[in-house]
C-alpha atoms as a PDB file:
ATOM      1  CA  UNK A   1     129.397-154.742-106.844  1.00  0.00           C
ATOM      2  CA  UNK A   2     129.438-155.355-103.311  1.00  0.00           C
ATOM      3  CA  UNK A   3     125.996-156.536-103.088  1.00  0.00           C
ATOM      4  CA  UNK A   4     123.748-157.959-105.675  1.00  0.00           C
ATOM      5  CA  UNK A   5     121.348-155.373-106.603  1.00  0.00           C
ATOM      6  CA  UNK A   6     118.888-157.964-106.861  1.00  0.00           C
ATOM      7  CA  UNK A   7     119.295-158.768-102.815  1.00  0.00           C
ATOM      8  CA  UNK A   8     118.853-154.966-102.134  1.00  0.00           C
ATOM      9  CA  UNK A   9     115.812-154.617-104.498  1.00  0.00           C
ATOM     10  CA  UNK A  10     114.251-157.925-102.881  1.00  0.00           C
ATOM     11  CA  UNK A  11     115.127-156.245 -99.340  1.00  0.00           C
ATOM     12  CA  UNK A  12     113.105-152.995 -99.849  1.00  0.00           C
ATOM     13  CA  UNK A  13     115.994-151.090-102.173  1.00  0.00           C
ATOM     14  CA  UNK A  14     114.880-148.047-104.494  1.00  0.00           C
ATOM     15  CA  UNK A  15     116.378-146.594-107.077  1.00  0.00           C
ATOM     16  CA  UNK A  16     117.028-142.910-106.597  1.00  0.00           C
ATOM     17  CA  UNK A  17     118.631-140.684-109.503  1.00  0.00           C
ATOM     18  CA  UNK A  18     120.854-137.705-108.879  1.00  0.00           C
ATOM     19  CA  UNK A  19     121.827-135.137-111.320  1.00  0.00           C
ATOM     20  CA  UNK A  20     125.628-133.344-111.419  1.00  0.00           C
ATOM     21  CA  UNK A  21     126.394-131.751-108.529  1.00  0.00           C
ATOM     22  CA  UNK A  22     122.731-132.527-106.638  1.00  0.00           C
ATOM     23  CA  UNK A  23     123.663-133.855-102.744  1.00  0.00           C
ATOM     24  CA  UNK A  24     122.987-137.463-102.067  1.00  0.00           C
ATOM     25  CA  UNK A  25     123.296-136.324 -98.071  1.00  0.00           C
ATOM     26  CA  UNK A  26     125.096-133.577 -96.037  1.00  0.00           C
ATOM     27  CA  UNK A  27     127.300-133.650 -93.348  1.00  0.00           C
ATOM     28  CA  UNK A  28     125.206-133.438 -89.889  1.00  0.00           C
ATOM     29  CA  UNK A  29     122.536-135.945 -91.428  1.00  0.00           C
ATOM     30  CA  UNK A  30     122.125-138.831 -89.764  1.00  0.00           C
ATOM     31  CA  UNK A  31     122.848-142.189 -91.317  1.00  0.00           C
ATOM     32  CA  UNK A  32     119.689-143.821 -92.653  1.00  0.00           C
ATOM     33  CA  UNK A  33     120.375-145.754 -95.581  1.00  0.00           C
ATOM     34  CA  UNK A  34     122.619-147.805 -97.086  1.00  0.00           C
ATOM     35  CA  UNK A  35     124.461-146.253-100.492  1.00  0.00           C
ATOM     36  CA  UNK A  36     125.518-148.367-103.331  1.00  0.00           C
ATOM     37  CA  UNK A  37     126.091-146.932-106.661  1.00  0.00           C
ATOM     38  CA  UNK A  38     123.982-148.454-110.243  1.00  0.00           C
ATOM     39  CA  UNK A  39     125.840-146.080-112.256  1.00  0.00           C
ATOM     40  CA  UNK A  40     127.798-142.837-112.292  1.00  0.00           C
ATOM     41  CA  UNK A  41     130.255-141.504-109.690  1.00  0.00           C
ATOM     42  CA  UNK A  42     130.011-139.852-106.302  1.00  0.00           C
ATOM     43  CA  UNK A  43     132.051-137.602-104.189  1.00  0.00           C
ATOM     44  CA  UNK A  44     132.804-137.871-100.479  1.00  0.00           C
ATOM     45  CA  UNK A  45     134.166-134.059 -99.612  1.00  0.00           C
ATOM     46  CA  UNK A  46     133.956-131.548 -96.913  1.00  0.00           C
ATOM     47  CA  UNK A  47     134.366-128.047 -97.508  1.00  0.00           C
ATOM     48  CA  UNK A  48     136.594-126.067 -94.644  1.00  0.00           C
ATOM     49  CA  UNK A  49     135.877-122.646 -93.350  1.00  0.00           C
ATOM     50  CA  UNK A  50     138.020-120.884 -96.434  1.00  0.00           C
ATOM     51  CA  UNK A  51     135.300-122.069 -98.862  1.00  0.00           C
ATOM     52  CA  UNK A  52     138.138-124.597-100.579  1.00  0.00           C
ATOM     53  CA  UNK A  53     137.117-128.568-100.993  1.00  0.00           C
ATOM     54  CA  UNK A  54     138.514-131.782 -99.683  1.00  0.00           C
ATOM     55  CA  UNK A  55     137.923-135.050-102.029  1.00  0.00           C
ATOM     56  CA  UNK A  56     138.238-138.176 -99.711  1.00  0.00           C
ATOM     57  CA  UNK A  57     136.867-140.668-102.232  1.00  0.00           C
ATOM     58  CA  UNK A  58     135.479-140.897-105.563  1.00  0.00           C
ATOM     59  CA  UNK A  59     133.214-144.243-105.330  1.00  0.00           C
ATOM     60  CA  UNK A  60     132.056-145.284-109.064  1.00  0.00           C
ATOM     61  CA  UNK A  61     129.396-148.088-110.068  1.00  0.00           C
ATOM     62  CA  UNK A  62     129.326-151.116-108.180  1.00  0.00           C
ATOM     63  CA  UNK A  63     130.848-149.212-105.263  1.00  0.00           C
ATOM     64  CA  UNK A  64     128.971-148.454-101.587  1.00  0.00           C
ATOM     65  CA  UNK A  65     129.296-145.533 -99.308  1.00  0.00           C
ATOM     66  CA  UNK A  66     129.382-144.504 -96.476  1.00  0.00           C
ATOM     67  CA  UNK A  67     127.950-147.522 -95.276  1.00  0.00           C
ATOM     68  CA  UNK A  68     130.258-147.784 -91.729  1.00  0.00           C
ATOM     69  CA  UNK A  69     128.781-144.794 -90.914  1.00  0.00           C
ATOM     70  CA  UNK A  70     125.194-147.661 -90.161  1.00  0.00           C
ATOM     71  CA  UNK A  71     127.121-149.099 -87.428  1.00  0.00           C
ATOM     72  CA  UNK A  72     127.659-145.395 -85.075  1.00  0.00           C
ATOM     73  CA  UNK A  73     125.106-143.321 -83.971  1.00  0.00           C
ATOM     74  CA  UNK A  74     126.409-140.198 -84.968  1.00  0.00           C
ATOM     75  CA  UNK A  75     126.025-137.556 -88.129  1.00  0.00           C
ATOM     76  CA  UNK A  76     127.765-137.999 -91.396  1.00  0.00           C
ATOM     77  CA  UNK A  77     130.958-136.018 -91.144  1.00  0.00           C
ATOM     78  CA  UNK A  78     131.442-135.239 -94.611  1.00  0.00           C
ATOM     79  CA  UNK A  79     128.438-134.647 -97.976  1.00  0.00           C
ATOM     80  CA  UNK A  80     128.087-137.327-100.967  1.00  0.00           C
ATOM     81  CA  UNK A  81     127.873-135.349-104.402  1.00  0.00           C
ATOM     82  CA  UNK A  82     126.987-136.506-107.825  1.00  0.00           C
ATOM     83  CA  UNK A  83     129.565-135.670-109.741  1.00  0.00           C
ATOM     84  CA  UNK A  84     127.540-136.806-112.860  1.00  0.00           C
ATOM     85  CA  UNK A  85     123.868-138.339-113.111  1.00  0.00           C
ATOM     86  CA  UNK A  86     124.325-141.097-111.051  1.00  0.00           C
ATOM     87  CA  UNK A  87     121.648-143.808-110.162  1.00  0.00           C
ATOM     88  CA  UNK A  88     122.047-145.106-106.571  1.00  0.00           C
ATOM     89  CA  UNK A  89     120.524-148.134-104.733  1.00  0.00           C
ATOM     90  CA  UNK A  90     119.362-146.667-101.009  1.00  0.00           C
ATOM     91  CA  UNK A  91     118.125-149.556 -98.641  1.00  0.00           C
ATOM     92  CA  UNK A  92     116.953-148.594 -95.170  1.00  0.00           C
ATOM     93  CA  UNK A  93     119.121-148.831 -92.211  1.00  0.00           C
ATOM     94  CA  UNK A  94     116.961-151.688 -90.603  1.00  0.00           C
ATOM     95  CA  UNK A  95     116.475-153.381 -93.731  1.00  0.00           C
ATOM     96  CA  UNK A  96     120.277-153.369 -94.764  1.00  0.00           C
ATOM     97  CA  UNK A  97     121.473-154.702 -90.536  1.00  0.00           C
ATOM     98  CA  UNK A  98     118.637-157.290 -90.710  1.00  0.00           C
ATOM     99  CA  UNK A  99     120.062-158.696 -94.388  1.00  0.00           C
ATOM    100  CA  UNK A 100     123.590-158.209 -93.000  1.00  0.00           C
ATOM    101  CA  UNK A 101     123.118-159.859 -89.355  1.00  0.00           C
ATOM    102  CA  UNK A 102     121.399-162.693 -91.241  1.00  0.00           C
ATOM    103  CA  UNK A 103     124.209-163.702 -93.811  1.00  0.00           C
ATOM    104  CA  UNK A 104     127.377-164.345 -92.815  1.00  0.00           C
ATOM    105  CA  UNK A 105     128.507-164.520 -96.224  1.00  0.00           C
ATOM    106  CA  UNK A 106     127.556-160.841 -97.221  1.00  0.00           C
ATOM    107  CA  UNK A 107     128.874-159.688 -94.155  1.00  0.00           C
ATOM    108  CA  UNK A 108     132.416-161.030 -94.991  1.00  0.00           C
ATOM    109  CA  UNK A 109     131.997-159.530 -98.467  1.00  0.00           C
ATOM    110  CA  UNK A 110     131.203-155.807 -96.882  1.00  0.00           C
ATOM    111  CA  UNK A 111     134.392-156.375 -94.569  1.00  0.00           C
ATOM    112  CA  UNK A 112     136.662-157.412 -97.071  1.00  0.00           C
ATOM    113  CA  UNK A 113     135.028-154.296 -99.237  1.00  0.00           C
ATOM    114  CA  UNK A 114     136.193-152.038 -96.063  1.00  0.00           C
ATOM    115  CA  UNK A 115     139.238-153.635 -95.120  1.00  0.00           C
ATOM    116  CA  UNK A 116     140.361-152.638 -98.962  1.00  0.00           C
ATOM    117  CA  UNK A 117     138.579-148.809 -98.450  1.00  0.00           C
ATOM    118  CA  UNK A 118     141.078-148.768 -95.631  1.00  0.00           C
ATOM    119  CA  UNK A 119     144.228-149.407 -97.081  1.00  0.00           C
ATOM    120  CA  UNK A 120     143.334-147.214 -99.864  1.00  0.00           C
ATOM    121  CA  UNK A 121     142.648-144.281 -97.361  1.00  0.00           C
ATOM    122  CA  UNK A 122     145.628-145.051 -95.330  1.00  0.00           C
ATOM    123  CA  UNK A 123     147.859-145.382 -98.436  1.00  0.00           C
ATOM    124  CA  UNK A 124     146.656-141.743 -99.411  1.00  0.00           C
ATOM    125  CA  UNK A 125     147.065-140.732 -96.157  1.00  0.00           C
ATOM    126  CA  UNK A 126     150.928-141.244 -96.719  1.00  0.00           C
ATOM    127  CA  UNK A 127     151.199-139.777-100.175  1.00  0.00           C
ATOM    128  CA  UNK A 128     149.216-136.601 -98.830  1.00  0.00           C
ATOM    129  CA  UNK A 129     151.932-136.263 -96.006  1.00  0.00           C
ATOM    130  CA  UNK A 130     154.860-135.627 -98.639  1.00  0.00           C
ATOM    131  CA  UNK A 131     155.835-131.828 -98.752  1.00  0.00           C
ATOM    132  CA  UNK A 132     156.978-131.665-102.321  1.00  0.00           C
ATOM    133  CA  UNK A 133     154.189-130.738-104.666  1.00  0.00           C
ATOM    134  CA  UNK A 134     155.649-133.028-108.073  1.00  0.00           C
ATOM    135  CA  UNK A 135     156.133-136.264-105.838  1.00  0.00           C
ATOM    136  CA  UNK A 136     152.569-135.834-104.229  1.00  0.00           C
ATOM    137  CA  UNK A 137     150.508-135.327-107.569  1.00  0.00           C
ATOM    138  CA  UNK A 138     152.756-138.137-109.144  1.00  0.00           C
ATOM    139  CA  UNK A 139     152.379-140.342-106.395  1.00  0.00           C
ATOM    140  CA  UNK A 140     148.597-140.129-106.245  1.00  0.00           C
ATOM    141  CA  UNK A 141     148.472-140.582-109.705  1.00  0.00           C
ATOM    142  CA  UNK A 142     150.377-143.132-109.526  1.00  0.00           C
ATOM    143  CA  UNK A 143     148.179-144.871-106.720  1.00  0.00           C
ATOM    144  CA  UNK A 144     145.048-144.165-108.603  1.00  0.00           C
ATOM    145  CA  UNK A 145     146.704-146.247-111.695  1.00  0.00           C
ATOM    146  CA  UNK A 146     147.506-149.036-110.058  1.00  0.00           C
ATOM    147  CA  UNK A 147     144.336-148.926-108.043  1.00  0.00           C
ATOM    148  CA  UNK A 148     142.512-149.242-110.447  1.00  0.00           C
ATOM    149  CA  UNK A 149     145.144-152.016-112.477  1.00  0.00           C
ATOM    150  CA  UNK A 150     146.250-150.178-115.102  1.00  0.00           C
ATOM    151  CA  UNK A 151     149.694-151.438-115.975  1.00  0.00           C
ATOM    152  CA  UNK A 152     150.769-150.242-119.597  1.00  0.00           C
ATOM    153  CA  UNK A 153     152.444-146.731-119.711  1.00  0.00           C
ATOM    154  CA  UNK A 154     150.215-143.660-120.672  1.00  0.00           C
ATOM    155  CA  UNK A 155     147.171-145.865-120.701  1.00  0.00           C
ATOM    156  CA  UNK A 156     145.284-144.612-117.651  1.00  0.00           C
ATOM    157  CA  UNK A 157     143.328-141.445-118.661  1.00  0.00           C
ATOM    158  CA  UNK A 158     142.882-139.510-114.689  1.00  0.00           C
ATOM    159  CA  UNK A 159     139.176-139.561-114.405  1.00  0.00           C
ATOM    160  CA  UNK A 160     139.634-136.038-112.637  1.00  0.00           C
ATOM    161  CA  UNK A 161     139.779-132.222-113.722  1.00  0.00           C
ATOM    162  CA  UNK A 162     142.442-130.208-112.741  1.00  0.00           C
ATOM    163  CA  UNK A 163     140.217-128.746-109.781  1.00  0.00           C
ATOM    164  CA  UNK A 164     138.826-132.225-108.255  1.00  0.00           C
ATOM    165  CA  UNK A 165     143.085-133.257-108.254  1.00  0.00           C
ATOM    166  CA  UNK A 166     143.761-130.135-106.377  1.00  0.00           C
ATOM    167  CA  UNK A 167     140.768-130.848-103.673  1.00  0.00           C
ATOM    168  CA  UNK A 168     142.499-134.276-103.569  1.00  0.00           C
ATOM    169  CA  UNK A 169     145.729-133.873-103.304  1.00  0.00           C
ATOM    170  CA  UNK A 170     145.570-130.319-100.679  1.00  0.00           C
ATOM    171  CA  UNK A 171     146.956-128.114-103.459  1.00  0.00           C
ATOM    172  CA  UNK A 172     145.891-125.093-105.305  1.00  0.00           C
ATOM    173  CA  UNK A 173     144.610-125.503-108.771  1.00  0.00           C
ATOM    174  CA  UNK A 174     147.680-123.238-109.976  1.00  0.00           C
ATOM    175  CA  UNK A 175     150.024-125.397-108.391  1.00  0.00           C
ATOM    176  CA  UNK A 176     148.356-128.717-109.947  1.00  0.00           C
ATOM    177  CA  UNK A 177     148.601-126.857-113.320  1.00  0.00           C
ATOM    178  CA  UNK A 178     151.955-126.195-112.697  1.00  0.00           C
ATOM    179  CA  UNK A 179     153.333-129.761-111.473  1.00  0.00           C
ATOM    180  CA  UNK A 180     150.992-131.536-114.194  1.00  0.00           C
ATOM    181  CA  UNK A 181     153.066-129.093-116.930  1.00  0.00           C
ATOM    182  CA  UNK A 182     155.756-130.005-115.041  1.00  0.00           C
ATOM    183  CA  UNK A 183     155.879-134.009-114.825  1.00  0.00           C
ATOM    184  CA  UNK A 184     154.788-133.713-118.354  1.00  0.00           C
ATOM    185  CA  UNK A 185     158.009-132.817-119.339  1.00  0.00           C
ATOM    186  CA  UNK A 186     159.966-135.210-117.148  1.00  0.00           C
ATOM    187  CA  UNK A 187     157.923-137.678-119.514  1.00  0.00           C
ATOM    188  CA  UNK A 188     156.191-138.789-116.317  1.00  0.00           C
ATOM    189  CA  UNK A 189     152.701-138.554-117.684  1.00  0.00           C
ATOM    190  CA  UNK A 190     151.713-137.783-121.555  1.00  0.00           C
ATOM    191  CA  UNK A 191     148.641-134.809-122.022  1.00  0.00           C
ATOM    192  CA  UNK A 192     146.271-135.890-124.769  1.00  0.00           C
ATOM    193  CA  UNK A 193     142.751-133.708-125.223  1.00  0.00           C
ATOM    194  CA  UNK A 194     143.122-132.017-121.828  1.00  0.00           C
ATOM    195  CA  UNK A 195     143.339-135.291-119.839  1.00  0.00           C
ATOM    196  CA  UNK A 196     145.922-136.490-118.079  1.00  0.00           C
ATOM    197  CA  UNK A 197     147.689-139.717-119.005  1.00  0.00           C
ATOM    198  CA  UNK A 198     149.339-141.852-117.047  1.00  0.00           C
END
């Protein structure tokens, strides 16, 4: 976790509880807590004019959000979703700069936290950028697995539906279908029960 949930709680934390799909905030709210997650998983997404979705992160227990957002006056530029039920800390802003400002310590653990939340985005950045549809699904995949330090073959089950991959990733769903099918047979990744193993 990035910061002891008993600090928050001490500091004025609650515990709030989403259900699936319930919004934690929109974009064009203004910033006025500070997210980290007890349990569950959240989406950061946007949704363009077309109606289609854009997955920037998928923060899981343990994991803050959104928190640089505490440091800029301006409005969220992107919603956080529950994808599941998902308990989340939520300190006030003032609360959560006066802790921070205070303890040098916790702020090097936040920056450290970010500096790794950046080369993760950046990293995606790059695989998003490749034109060929196999090489970008495989390559995120790829990233997510050794994101998350999975190192034996076939062992990492994708957290993700089909759908969530193709908000990821800038695809359609058919052509995620397609290039899963497709890598499967190149004995890139193994289907077991619907999921996809990597």
């Amino acid at each position: 976790m990035v910061i002891d949930e008993d600090v928050l709680l001490e500091n004025g934390a609650e515990i709030e509880k989403y259900t699936a799909g319930q919004i934690i905030f929109p974009e064009g709210a203004l910033p006025r807590f500070y997210y980290q997650i007890c349990s569950g998983l959240v989406k950061l997404n946007s949704i363009r004019d077309d109606g289609s979705e854009i997955i920037y992160s998928l923060p899981s227990a343990g994991h803050c959000f959104a928190e640089t957002f505490l440091w800029h006056d301006v409005p969220y530029c992107l919603n956080a979703v529950a994808i599941d039920n998902t308990a989340v800390l939520k300190l006030p802003r003032p609360n959560f700069m006066q802790i921070v400002n205070s303890n040098i310590s916790l702020m090097k653990t936040l920056m450290t936290y970010t500096s790794e939340r950046m080369f993760y985005r950046y990293r995606m950045l790059d695989i998003l950028s490749l034109n060929n549809p196999s090489r970008r699904v495989y390559e995120v995949l790829s990233f997510l697995k050794s994101h998350y330090k999975v190192k034996e073959p076939f062992k990492y089950i994708v957290p993700l539906t089909r759908q969530q991959l193709a908000s990821i990733t800038g695809l359609r769903v058919e052509t995620v279908v397609r290039t899963v099918k497709k890598l499967e047979k190149e004995n890139l990744l193994m289907i077991s029960k619907g999921k996809i193993c990597l």
